[in-house]
PDB file of N, CA and C in Angstrom:
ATOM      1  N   UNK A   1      92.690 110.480 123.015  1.00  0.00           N
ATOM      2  CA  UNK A   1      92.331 111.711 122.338  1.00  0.00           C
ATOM      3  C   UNK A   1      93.015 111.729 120.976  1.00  0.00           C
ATOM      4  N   UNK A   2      92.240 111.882 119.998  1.00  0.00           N
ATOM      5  CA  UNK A   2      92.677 111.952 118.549  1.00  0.00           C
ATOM      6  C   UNK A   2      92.950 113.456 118.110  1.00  0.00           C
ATOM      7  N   UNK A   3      93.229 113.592 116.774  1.00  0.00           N
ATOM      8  CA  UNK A   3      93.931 115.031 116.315  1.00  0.00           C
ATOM      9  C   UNK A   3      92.965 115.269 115.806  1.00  0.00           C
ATOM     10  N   UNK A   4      92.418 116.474 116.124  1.00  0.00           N
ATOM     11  CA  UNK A   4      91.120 117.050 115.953  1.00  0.00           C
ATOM     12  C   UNK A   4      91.214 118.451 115.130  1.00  0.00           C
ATOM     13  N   UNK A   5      90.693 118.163 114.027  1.00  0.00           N
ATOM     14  CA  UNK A   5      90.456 118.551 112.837  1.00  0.00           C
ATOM     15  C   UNK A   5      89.191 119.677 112.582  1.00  0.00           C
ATOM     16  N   UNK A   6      89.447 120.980 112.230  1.00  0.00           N
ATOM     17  CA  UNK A   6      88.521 121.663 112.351  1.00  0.00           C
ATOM     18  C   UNK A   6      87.282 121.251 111.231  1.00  0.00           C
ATOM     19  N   UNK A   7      87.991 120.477 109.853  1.00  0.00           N
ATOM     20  CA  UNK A   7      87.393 119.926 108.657  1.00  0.00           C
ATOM     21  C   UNK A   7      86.590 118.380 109.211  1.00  0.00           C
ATOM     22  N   UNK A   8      86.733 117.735 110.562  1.00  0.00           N
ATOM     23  CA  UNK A   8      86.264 116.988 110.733  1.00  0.00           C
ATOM     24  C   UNK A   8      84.757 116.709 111.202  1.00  0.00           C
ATOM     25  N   UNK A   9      83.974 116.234 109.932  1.00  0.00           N
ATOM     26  CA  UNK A   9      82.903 115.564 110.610  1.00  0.00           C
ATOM     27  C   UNK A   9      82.242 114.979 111.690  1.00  0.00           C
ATOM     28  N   UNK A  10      81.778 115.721 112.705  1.00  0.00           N
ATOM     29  CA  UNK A  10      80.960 114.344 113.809  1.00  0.00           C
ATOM     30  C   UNK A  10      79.485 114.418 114.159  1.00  0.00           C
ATOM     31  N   UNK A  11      79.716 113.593 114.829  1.00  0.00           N
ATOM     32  CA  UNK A  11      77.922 113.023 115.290  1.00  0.00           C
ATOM     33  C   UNK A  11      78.087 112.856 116.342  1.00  0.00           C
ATOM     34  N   UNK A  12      76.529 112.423 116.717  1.00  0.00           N
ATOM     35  CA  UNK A  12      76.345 113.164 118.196  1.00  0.00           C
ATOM     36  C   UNK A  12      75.622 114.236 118.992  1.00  0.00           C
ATOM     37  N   UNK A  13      75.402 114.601 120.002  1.00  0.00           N
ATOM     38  CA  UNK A  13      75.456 115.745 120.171  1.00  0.00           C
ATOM     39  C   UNK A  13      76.127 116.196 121.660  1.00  0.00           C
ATOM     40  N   UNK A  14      75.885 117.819 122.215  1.00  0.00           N
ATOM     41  CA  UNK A  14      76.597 117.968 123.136  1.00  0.00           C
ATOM     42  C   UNK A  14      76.225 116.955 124.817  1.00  0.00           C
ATOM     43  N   UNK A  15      74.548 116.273 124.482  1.00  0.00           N
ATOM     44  CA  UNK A  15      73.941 115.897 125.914  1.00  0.00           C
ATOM     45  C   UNK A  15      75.116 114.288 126.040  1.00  0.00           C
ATOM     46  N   UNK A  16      75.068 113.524 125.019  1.00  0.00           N
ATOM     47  CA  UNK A  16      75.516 111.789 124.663  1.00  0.00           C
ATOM     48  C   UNK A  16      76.827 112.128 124.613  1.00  0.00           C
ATOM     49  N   UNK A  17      77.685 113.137 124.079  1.00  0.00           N
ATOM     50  CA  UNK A  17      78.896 113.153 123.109  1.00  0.00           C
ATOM     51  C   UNK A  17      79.336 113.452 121.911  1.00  0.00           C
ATOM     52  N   UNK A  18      80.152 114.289 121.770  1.00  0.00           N
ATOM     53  CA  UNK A  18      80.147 113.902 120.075  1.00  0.00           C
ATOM     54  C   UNK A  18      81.448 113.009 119.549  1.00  0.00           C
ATOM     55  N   UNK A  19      81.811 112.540 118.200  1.00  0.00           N
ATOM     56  CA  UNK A  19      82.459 111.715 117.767  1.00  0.00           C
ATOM     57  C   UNK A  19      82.891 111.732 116.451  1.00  0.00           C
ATOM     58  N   UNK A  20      83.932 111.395 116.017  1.00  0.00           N
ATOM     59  CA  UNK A  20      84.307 111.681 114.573  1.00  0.00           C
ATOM     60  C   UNK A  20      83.480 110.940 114.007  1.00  0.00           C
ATOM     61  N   UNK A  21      82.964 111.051 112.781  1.00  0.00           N
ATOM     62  CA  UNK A  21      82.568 110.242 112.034  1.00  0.00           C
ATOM     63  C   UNK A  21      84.074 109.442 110.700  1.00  0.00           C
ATOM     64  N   UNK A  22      83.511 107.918 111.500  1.00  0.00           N
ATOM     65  CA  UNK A  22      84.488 106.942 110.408  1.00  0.00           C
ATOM     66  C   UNK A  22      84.523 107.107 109.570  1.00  0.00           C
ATOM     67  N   UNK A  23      85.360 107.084 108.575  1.00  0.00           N
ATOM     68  CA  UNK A  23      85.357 106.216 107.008  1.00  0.00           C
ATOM     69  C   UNK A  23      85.851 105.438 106.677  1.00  0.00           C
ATOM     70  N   UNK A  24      85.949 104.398 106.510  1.00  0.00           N
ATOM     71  CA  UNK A  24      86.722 103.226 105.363  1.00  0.00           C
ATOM     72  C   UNK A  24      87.673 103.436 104.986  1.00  0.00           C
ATOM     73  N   UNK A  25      89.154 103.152 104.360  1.00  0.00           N
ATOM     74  CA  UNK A  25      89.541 103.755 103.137  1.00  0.00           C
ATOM     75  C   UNK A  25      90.283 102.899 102.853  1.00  0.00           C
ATOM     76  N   UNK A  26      90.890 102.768 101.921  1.00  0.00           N
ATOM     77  CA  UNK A  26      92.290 102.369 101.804  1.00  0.00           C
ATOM     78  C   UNK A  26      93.507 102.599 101.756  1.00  0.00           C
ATOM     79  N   UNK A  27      94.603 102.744 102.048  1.00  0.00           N
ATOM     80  CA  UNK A  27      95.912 103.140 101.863  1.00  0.00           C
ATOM     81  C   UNK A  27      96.516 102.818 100.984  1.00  0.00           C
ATOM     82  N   UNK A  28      97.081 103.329 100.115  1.00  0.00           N
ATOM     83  CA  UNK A  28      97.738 102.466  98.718  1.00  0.00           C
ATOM     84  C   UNK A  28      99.695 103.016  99.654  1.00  0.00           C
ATOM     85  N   UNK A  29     100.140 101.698 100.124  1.00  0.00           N
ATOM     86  CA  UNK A  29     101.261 101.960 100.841  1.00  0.00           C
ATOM     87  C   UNK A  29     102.493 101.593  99.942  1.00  0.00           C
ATOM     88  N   UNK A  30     101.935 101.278  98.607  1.00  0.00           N
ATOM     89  CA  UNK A  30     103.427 101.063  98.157  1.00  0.00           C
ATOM     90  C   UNK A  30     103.656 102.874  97.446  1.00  0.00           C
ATOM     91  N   UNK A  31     102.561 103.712  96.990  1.00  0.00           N
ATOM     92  CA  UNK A  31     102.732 105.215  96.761  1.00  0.00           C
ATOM     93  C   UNK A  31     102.680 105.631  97.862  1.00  0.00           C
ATOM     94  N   UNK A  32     102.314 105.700  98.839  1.00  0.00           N
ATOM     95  CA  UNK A  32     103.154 106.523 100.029  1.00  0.00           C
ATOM     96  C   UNK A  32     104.647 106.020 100.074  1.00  0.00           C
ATOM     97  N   UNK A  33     104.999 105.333 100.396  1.00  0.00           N
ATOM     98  CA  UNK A  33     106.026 104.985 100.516  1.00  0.00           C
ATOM     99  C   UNK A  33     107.003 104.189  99.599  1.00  0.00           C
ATOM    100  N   UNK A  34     106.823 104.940  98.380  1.00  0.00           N
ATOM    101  CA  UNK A  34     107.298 105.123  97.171  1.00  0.00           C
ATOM    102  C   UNK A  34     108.754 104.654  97.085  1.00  0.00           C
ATOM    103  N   UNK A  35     110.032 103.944  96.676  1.00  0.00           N
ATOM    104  CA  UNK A  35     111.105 104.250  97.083  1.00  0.00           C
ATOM    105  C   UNK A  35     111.687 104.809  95.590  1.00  0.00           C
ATOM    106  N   UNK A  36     112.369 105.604  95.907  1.00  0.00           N
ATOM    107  CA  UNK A  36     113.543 106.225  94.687  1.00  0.00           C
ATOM    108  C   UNK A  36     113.874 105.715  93.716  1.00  0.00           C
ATOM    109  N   UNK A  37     113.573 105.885  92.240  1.00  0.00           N
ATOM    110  CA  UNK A  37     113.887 105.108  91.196  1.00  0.00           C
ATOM    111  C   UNK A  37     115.561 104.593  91.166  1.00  0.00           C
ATOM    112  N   UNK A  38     115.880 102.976  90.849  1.00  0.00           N
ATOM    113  CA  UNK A  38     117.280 103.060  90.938  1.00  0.00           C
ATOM    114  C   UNK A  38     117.445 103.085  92.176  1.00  0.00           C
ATOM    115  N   UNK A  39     116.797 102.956  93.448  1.00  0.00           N
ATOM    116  CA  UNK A  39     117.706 102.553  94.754  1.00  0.00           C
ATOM    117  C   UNK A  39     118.017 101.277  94.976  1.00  0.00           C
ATOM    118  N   UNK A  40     118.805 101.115  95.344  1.00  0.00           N
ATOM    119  CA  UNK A  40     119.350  99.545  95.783  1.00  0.00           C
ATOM    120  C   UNK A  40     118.587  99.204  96.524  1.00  0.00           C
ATOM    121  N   UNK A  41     118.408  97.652  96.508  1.00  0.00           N
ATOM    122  CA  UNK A  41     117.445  96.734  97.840  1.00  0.00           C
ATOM    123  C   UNK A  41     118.552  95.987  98.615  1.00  0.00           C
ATOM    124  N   UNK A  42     117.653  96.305  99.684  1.00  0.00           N
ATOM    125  CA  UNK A  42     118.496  95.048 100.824  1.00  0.00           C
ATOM    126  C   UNK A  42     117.476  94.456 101.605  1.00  0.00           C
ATOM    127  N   UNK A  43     116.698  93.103 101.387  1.00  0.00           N
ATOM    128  CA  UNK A  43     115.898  92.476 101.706  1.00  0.00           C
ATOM    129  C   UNK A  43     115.663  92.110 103.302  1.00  0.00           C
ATOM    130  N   UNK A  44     115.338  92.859 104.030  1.00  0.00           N
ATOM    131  CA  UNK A  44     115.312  92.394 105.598  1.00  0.00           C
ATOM    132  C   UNK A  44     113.961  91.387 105.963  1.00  0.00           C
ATOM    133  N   UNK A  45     113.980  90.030 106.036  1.00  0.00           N
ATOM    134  CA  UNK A  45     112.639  89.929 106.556  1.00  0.00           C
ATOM    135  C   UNK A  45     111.866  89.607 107.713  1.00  0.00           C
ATOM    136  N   UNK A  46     112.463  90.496 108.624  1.00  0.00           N
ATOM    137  CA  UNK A  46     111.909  90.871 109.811  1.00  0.00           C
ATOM    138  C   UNK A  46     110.955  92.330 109.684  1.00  0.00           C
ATOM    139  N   UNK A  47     111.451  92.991 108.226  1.00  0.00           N
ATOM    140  CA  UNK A  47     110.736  94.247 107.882  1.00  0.00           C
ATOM    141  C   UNK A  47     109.405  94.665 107.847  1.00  0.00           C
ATOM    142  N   UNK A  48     109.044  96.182 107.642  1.00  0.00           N
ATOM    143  CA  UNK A  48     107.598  96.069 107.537  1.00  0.00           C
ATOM    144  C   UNK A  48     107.252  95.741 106.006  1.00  0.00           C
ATOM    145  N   UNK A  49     106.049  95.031 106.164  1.00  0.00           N
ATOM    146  CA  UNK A  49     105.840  95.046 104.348  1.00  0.00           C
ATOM    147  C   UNK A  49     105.042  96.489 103.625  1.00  0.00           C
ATOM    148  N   UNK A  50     105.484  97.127 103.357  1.00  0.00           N
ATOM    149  CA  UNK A  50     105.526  98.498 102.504  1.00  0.00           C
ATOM    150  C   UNK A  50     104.533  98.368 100.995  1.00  0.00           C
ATOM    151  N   UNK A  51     103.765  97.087 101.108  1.00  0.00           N
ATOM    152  CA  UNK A  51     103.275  97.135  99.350  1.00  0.00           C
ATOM    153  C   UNK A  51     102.164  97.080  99.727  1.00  0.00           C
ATOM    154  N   UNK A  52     101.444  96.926  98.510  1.00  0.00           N
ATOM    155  CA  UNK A  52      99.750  96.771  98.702  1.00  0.00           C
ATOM    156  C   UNK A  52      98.870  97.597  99.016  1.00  0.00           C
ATOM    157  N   UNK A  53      97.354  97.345  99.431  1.00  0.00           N
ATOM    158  CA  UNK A  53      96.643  98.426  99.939  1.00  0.00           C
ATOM    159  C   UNK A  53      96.408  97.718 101.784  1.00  0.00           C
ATOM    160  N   UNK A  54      96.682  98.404 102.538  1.00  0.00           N
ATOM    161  CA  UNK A  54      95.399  98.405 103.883  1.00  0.00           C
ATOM    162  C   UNK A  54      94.577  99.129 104.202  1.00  0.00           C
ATOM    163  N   UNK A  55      93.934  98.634 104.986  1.00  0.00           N
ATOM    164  CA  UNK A  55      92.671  99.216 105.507  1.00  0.00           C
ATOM    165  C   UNK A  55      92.886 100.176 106.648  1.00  0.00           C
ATOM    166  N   UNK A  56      92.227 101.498 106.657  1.00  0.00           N
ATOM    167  CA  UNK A  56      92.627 102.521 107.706  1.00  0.00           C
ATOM    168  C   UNK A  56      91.273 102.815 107.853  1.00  0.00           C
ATOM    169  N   UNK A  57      91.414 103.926 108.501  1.00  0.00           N
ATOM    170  CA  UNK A  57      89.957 104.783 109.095  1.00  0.00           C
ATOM    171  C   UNK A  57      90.366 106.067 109.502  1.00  0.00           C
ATOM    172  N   UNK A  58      89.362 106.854 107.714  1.00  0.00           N
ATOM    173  CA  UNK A  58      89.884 108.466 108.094  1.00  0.00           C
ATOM    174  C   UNK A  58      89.158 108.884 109.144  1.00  0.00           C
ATOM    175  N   UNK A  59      89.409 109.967 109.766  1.00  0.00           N
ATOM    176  CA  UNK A  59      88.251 110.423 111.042  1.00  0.00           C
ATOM    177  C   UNK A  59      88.887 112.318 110.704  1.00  0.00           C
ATOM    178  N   UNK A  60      89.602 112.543 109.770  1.00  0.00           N
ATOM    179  CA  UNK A  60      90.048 114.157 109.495  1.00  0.00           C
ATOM    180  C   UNK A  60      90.141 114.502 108.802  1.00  0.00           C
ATOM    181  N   UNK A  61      90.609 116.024 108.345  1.00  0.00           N
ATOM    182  CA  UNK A  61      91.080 116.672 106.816  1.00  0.00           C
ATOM    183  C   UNK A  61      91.953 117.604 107.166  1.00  0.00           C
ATOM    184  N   UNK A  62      92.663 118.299 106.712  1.00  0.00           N
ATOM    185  CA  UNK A  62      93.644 119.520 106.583  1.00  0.00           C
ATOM    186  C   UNK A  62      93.851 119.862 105.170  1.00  0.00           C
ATOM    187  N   UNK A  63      93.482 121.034 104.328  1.00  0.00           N
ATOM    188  CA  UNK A  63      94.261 121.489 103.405  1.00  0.00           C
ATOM    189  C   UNK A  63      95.346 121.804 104.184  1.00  0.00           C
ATOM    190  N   UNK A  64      96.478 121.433 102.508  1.00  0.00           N
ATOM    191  CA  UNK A  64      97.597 122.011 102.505  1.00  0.00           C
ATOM    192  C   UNK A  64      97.451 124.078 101.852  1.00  0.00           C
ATOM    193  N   UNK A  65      98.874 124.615 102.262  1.00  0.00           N
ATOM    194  CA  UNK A  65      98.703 125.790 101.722  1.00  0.00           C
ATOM    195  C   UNK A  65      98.137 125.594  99.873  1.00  0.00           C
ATOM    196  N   UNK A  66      98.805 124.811  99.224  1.00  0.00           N
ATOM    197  CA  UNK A  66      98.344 125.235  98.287  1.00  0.00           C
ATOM    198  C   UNK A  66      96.825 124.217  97.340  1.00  0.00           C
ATOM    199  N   UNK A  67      95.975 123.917  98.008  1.00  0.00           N
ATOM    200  CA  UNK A  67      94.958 123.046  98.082  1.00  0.00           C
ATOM    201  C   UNK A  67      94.903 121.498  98.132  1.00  0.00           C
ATOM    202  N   UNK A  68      95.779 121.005  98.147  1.00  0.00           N
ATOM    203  CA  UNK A  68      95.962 119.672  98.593  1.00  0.00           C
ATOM    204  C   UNK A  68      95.663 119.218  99.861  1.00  0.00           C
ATOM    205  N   UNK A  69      94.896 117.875 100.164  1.00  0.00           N
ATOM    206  CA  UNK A  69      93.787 117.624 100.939  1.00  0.00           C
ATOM    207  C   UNK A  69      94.522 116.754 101.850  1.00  0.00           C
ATOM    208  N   UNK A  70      94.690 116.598 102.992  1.00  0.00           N
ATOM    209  CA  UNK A  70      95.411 115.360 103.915  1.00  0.00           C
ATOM    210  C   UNK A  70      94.155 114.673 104.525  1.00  0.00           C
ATOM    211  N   UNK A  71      94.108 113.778 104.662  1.00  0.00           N
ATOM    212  CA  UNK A  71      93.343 112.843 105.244  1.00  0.00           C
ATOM    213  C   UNK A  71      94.504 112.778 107.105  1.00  0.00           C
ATOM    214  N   UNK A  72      93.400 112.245 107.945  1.00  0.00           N
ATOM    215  CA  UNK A  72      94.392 111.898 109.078  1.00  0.00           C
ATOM    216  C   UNK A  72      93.461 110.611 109.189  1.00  0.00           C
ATOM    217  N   UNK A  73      94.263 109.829 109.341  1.00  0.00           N
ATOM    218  CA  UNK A  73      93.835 108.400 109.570  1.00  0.00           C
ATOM    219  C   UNK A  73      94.716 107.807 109.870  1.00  0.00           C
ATOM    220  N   UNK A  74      93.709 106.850 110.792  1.00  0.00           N
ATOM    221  CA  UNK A  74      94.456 105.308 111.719  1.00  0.00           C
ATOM    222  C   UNK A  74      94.625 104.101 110.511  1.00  0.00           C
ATOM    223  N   UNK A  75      95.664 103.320 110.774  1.00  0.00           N
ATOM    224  CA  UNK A  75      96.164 102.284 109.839  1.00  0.00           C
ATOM    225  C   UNK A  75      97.384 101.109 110.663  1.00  0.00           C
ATOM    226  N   UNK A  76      97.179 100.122 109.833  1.00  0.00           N
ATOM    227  CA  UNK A  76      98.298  98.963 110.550  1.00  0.00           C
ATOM    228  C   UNK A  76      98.784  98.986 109.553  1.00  0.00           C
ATOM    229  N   UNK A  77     100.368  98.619 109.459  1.00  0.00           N
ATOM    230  CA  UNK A  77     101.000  98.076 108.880  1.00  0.00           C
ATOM    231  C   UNK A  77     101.716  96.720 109.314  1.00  0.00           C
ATOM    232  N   UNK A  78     101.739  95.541 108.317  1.00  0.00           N
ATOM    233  CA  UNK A  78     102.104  93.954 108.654  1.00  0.00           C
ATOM    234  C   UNK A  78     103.634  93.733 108.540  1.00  0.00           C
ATOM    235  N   UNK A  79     104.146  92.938 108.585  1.00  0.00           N
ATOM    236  CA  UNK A  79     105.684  92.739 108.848  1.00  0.00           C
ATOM    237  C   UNK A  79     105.943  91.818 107.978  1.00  0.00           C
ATOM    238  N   UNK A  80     106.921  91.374 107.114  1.00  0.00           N
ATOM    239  CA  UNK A  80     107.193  90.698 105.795  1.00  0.00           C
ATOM    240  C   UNK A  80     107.448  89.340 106.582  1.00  0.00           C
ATOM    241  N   UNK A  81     107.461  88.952 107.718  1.00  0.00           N
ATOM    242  CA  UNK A  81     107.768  87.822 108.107  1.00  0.00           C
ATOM    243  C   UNK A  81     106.453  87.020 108.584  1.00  0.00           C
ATOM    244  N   UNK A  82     104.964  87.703 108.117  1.00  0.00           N
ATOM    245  CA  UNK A  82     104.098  87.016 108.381  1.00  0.00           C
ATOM    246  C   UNK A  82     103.377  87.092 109.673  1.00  0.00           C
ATOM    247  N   UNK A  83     104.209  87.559 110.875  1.00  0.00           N
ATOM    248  CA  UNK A  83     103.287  87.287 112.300  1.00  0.00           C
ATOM    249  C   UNK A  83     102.279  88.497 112.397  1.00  0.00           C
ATOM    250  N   UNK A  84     101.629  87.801 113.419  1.00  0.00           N
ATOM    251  CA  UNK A  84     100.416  88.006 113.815  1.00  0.00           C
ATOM    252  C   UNK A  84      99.870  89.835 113.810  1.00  0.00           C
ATOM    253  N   UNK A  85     100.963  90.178 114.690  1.00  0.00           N
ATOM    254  CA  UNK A  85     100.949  91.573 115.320  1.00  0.00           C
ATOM    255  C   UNK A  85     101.705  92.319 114.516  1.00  0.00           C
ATOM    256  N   UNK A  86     100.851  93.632 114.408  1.00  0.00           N
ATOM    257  CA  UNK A  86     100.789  94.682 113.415  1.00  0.00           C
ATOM    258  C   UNK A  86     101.957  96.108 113.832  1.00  0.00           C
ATOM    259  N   UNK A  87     102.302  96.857 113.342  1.00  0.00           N
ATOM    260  CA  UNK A  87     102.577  98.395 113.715  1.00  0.00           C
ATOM    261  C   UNK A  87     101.262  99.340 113.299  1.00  0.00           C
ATOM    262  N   UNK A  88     100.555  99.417 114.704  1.00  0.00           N
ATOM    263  CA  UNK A  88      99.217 100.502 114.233  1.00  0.00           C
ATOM    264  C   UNK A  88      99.742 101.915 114.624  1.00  0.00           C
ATOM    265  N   UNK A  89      99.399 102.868 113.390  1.00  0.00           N
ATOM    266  CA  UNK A  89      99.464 104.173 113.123  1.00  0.00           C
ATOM    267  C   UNK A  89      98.440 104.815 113.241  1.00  0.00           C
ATOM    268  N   UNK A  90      98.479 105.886 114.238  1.00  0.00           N
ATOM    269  CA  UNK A  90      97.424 106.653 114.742  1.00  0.00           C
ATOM    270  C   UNK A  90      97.829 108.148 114.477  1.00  0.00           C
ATOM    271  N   UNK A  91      96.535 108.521 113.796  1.00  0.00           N
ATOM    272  CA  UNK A  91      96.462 110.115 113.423  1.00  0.00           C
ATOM    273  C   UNK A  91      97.819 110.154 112.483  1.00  0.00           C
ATOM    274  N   UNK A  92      98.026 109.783 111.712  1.00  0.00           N
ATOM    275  CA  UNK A  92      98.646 109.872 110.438  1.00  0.00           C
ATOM    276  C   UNK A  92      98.294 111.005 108.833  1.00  0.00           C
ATOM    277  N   UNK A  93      98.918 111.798 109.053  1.00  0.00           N
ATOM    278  CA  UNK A  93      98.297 112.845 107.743  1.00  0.00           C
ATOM    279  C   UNK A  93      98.973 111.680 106.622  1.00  0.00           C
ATOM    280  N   UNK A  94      97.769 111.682 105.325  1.00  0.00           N
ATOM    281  CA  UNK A  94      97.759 111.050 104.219  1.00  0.00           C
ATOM    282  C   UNK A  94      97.726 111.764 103.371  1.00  0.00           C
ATOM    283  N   UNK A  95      98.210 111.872 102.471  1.00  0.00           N
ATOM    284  CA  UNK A  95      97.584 112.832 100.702  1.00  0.00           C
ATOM    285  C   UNK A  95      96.103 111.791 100.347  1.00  0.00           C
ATOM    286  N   UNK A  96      95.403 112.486 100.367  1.00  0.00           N
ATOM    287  CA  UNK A  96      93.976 112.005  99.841  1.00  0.00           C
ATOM    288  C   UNK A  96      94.379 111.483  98.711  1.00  0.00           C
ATOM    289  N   UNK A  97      94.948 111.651  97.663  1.00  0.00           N
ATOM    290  CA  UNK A  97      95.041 110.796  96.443  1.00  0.00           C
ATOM    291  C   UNK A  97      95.985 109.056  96.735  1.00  0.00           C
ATOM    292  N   UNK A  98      96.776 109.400  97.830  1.00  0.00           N
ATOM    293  CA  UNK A  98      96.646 108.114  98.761  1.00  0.00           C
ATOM    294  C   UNK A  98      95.539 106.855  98.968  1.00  0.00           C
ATOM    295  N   UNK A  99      94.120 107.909  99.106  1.00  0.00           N
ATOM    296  CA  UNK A  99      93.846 107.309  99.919  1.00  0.00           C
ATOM    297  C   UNK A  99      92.599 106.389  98.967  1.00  0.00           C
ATOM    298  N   UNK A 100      91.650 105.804  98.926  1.00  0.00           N
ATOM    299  CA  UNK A 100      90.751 104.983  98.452  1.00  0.00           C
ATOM    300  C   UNK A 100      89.140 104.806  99.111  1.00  0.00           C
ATOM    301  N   UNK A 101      87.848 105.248  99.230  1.00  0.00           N
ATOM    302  CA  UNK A 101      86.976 105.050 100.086  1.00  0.00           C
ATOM    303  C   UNK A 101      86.454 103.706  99.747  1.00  0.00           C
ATOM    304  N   UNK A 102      86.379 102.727 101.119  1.00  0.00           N
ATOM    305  CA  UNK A 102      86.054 101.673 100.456  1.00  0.00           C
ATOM    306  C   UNK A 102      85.088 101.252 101.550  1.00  0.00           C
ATOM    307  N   UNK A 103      83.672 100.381 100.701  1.00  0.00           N
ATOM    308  CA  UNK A 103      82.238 100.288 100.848  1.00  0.00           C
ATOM    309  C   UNK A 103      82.318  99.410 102.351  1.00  0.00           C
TER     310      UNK A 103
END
């Protein structure tokens, strides 16, 4: 069961089911997870890798109080040491300017 969004789109109907409708997007994870101008590094590389864009799938929305848009979307994040297996994030609020729709 996912976090169900009154702003969320679905399809379907009540006889089959209904269902969020997907989207694409991208995550731009090095601005989410921005680090502090001037913080020190300490290179772990067993870490997660924090840069780049991945691929998620919005399925929600929430305004904030003062109109700012959250996306809730599923996403992996990869590990700086290369292996295989991911940390997948489920139902994650995003800042839409986060986020990227991609074809």
């Amino acid at each position: 069961m996912g976090l169900n969004s009154p702003f969320t789109t679905g399809e379907g109907d009540d006889v089959h089911g209904r269902r969020p409708v997907l989207t694409s997007v991208g995550v731009s994870l090095d601005r989410l997870f921005a680090r502090p101008p001037g913080a020190s590094r300490h290179v772990i590389a067993t870490g997660l890798d924090l840069t780049g864009e991945v691929r998620g799938r919005l399925h929600g929305r929430f305004p904030s109080v003062e109109g700012d848009w959250l996306g809730v979307v599923n996403y992996e994040i990869g590990y700086a040491d290369g292996r295989r297996e991911k940390l997948y994030l489920v139902d994650q609020l995003v800042p839409f300017h986060m986020l990227r729709k991609r074809g």
